[in-house]
PDB file of N, CA and C in Angstrom:
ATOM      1  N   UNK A   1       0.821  -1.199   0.000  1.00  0.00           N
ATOM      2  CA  UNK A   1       0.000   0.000   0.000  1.00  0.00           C
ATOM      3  C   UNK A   1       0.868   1.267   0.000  1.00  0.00           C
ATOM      4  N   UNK A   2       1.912   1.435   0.674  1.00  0.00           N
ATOM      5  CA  UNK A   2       2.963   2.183   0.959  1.00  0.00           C
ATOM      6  C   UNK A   2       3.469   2.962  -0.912  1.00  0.00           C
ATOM      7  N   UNK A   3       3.560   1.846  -1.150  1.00  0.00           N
ATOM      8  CA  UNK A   3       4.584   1.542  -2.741  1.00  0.00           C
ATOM      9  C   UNK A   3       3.044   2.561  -3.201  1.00  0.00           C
ATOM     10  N   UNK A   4       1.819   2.177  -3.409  1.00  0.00           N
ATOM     11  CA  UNK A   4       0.809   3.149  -3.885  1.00  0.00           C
ATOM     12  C   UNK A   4       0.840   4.614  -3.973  1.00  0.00           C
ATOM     13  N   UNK A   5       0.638   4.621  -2.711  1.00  0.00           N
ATOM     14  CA  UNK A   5       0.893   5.856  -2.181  1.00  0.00           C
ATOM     15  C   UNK A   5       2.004   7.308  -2.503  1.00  0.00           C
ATOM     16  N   UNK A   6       3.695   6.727  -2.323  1.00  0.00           N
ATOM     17  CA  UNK A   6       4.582   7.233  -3.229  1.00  0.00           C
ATOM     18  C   UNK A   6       4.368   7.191  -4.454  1.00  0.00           C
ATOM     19  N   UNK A   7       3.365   6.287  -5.023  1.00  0.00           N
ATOM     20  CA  UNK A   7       3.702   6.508  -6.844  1.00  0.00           C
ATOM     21  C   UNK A   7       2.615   7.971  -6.746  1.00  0.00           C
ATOM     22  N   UNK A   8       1.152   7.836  -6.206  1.00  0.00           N
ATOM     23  CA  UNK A   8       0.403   9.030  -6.149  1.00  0.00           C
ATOM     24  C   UNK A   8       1.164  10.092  -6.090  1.00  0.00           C
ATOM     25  N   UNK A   9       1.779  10.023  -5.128  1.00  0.00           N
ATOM     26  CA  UNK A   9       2.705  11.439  -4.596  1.00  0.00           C
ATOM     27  C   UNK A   9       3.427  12.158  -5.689  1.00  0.00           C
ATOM     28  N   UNK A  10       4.480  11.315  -6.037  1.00  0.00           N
ATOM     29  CA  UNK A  10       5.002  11.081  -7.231  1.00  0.00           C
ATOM     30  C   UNK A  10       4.699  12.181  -8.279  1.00  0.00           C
ATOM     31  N   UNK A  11       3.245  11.643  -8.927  1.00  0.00           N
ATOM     32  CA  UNK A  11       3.007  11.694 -10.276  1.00  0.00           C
ATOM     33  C   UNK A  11       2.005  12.987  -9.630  1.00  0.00           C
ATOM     34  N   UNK A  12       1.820  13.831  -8.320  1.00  0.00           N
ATOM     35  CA  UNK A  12       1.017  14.470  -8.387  1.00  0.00           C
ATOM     36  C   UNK A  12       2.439  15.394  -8.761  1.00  0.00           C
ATOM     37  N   UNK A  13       3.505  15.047  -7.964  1.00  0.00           N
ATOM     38  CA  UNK A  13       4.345  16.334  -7.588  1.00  0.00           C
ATOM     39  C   UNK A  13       4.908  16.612  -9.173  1.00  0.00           C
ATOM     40  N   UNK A  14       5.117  15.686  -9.916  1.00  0.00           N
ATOM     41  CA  UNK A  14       5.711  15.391 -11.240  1.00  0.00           C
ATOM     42  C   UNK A  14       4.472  16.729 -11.771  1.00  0.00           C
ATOM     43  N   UNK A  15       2.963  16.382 -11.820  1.00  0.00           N
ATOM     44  CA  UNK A  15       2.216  17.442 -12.765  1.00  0.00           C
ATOM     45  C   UNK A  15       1.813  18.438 -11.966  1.00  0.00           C
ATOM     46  N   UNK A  16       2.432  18.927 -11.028  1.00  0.00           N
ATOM     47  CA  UNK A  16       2.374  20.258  -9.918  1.00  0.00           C
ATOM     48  C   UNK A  16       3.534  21.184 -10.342  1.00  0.00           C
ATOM     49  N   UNK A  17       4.868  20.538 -10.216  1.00  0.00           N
ATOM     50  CA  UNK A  17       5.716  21.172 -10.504  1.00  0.00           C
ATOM     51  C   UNK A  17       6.664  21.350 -11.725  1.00  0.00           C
ATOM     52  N   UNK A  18       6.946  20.192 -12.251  1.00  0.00           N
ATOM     53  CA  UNK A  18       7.387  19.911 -13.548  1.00  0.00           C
ATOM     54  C   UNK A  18       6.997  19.759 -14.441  1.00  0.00           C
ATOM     55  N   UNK A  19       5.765  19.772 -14.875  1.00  0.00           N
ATOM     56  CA  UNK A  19       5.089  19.835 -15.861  1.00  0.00           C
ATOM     57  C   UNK A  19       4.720  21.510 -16.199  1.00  0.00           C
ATOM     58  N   UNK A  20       5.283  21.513 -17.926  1.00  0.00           N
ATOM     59  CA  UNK A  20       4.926  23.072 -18.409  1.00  0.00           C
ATOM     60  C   UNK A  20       3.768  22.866 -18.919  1.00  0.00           C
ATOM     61  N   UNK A  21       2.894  23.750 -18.769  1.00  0.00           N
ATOM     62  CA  UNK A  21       1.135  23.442 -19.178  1.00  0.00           C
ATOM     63  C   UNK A  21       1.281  24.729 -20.727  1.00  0.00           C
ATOM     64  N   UNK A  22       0.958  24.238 -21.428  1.00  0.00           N
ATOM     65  CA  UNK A  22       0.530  25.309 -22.629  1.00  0.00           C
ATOM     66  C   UNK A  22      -0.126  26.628 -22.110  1.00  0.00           C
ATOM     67  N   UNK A  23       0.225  27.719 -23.062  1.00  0.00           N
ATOM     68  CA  UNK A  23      -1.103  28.907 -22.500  1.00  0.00           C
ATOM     69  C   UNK A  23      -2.180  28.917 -22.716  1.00  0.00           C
ATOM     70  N   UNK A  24      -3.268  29.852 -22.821  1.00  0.00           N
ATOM     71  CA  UNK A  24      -4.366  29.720 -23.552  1.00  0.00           C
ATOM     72  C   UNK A  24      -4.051  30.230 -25.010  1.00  0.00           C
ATOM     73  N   UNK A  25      -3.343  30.774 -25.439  1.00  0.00           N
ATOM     74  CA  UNK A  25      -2.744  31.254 -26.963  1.00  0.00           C
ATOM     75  C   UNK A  25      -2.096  30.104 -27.428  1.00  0.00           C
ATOM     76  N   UNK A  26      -1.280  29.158 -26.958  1.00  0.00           N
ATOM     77  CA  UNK A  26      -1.182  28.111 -27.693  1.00  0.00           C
ATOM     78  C   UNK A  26      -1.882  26.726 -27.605  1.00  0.00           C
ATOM     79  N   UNK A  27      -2.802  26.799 -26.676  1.00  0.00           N
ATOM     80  CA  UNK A  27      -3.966  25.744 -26.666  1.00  0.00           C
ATOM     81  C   UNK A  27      -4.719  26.163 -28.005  1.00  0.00           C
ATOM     82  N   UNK A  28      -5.343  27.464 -28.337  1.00  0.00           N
ATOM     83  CA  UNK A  28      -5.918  27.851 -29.536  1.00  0.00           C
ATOM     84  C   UNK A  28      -5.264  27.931 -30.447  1.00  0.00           C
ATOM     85  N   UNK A  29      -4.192  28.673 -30.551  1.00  0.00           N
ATOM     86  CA  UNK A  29      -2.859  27.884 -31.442  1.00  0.00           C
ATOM     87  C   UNK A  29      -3.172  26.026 -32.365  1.00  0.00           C
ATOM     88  N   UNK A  30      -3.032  25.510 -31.752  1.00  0.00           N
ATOM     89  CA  UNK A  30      -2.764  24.111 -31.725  1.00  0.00           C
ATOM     90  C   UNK A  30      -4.541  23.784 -32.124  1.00  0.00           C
ATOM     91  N   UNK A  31      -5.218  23.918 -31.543  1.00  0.00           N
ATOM     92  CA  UNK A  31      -6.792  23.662 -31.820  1.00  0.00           C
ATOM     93  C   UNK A  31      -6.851  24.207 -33.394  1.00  0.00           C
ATOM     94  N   UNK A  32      -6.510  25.170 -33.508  1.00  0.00           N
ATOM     95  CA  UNK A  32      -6.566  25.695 -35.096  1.00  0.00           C
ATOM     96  C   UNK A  32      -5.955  24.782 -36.261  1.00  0.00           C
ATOM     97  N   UNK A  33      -4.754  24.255 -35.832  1.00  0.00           N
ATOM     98  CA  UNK A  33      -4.021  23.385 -36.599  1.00  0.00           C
ATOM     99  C   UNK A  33      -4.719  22.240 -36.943  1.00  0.00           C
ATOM    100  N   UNK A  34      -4.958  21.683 -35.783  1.00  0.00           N
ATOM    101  CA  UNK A  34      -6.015  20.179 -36.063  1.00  0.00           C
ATOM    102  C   UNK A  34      -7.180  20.318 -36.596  1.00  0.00           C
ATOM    103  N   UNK A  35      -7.453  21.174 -36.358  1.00  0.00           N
ATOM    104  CA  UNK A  35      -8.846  21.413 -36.902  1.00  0.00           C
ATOM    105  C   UNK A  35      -9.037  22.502 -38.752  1.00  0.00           C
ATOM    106  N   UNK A  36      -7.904  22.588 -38.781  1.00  0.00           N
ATOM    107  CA  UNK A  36      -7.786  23.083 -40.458  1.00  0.00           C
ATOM    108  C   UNK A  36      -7.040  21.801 -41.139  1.00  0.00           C
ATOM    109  N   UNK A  37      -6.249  20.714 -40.454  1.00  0.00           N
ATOM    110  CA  UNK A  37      -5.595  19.957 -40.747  1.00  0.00           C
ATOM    111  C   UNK A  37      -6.860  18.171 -40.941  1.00  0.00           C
ATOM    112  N   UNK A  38      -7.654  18.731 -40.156  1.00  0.00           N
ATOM    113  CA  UNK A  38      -8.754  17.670 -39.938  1.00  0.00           C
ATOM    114  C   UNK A  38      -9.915  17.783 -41.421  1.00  0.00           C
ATOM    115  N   UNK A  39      -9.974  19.387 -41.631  1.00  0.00           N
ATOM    116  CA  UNK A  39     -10.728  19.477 -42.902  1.00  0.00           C
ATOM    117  C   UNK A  39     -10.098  19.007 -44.231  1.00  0.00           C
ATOM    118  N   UNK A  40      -9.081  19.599 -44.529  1.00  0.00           N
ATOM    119  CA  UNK A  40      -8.281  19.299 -45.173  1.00  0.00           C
ATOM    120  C   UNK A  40      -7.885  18.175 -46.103  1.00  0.00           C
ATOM    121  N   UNK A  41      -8.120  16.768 -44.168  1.00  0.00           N
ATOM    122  CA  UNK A  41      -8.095  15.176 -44.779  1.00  0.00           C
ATOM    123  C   UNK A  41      -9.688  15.169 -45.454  1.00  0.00           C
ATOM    124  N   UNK A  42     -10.062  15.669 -44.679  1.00  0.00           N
ATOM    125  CA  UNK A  42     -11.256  15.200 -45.082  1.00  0.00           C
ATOM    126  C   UNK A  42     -12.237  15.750 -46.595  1.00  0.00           C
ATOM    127  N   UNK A  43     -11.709  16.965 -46.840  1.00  0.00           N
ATOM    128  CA  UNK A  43     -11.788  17.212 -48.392  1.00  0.00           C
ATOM    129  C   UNK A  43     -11.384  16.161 -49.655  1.00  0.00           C
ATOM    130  N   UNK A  44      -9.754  16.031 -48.745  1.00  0.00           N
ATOM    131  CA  UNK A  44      -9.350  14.740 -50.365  1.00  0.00           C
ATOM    132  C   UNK A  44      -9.929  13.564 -50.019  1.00  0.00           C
ATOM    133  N   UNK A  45     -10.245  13.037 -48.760  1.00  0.00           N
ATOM    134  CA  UNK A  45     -10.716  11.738 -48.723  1.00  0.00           C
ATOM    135  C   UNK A  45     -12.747  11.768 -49.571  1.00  0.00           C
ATOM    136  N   UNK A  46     -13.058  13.086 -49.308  1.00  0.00           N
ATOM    137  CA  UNK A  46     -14.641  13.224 -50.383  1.00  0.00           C
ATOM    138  C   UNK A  46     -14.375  13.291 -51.458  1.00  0.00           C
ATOM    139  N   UNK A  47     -12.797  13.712 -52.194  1.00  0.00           N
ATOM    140  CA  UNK A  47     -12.608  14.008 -53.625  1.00  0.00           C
ATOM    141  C   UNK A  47     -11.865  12.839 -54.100  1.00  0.00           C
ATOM    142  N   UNK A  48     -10.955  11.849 -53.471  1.00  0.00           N
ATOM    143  CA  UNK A  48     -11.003  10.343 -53.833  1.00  0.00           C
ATOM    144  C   UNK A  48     -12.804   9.295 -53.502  1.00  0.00           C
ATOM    145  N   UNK A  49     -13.334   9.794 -52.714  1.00  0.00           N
ATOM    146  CA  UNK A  49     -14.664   9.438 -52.850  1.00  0.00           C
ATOM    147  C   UNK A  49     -15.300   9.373 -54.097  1.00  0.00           C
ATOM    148  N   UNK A  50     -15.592  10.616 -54.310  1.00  0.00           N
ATOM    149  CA  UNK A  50     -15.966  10.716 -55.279  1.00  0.00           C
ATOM    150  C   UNK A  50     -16.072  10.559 -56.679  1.00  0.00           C
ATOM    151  N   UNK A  51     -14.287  10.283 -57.019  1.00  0.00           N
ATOM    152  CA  UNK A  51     -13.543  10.002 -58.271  1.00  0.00           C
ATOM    153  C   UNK A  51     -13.682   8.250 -58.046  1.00  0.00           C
ATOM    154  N   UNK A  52     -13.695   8.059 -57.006  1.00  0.00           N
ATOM    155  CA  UNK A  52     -13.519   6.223 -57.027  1.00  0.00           C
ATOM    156  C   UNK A  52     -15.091   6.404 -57.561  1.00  0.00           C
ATOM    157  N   UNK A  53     -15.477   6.666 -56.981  1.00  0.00           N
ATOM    158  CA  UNK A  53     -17.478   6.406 -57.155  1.00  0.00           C
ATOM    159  C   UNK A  53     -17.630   6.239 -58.775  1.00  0.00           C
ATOM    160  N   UNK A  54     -17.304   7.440 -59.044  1.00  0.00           N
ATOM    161  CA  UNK A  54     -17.098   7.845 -60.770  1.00  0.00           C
ATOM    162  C   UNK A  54     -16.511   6.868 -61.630  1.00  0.00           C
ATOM    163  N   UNK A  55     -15.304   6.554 -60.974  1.00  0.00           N
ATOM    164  CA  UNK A  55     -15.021   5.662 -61.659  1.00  0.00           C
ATOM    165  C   UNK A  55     -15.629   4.322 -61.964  1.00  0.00           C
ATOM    166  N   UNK A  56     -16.039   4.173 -60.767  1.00  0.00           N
ATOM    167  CA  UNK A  56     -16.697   3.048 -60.724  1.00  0.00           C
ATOM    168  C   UNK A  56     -18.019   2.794 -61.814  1.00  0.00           C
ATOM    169  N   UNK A  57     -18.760   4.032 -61.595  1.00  0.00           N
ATOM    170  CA  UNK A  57     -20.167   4.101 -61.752  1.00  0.00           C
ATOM    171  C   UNK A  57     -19.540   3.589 -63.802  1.00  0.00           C
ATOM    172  N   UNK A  58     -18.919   4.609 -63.970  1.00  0.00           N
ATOM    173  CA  UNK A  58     -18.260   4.084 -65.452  1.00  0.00           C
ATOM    174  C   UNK A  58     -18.282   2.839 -65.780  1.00  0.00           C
ATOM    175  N   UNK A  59     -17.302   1.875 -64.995  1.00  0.00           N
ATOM    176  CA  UNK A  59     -16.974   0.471 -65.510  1.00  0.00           C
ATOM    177  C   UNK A  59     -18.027  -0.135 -65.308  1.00  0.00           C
ATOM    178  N   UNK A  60     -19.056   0.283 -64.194  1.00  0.00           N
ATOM    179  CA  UNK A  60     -20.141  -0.625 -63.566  1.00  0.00           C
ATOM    180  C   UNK A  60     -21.778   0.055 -64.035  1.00  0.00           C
ATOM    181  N   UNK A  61     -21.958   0.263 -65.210  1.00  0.00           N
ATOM    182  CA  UNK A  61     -23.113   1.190 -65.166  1.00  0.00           C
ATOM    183  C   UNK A  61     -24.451   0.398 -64.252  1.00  0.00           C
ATOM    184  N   UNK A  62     -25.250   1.076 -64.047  1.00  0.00           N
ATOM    185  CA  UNK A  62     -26.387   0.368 -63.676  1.00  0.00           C
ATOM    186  C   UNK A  62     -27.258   0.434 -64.455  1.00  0.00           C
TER     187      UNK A  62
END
C-alpha cells in the first residue's frame, strides 16, 4: 500500500511542478491546426470518394 501511495505522490508532484502546461494562446494555437488539418483530410478523402465512385459508376453502369 505504501509503494501506492509514493507513486500518487510522485506523479502528483511530477504534474504540480514539472510539468509546463501550454497557454491559452497556444492551446488555440494548436486547436486551429487540427482542426484546419482535420478538414483538409477530409476534403481529399470526399474528392477520392468521389472520383472512385465515378469511376466506378463508369466500368459498372447500372
Amino acid at each position: 500500500m505504501k509503494k501506492i501511495v509514493n507513486y500518487c505522490k510522485a506523479c502528483y508532484e511530477e504534474l504540480v511542478y514539472k510539468t509546463t502546461w501550454p497557454t491559452r494562446k497556444q492551446l488555440t494555437h494548436s486547436a486551429m491546426v487540427v482542426l484546419s488539418a482535420s478538414l483538409v483530410i477530409a476534403l481529399v478523402v470526399f474528392c477520392m470518394d468521389s472520383l472512385f465512385r465515378f469511376v466506378m459508376s463508369s466500368i459498372y453502369p447500372n
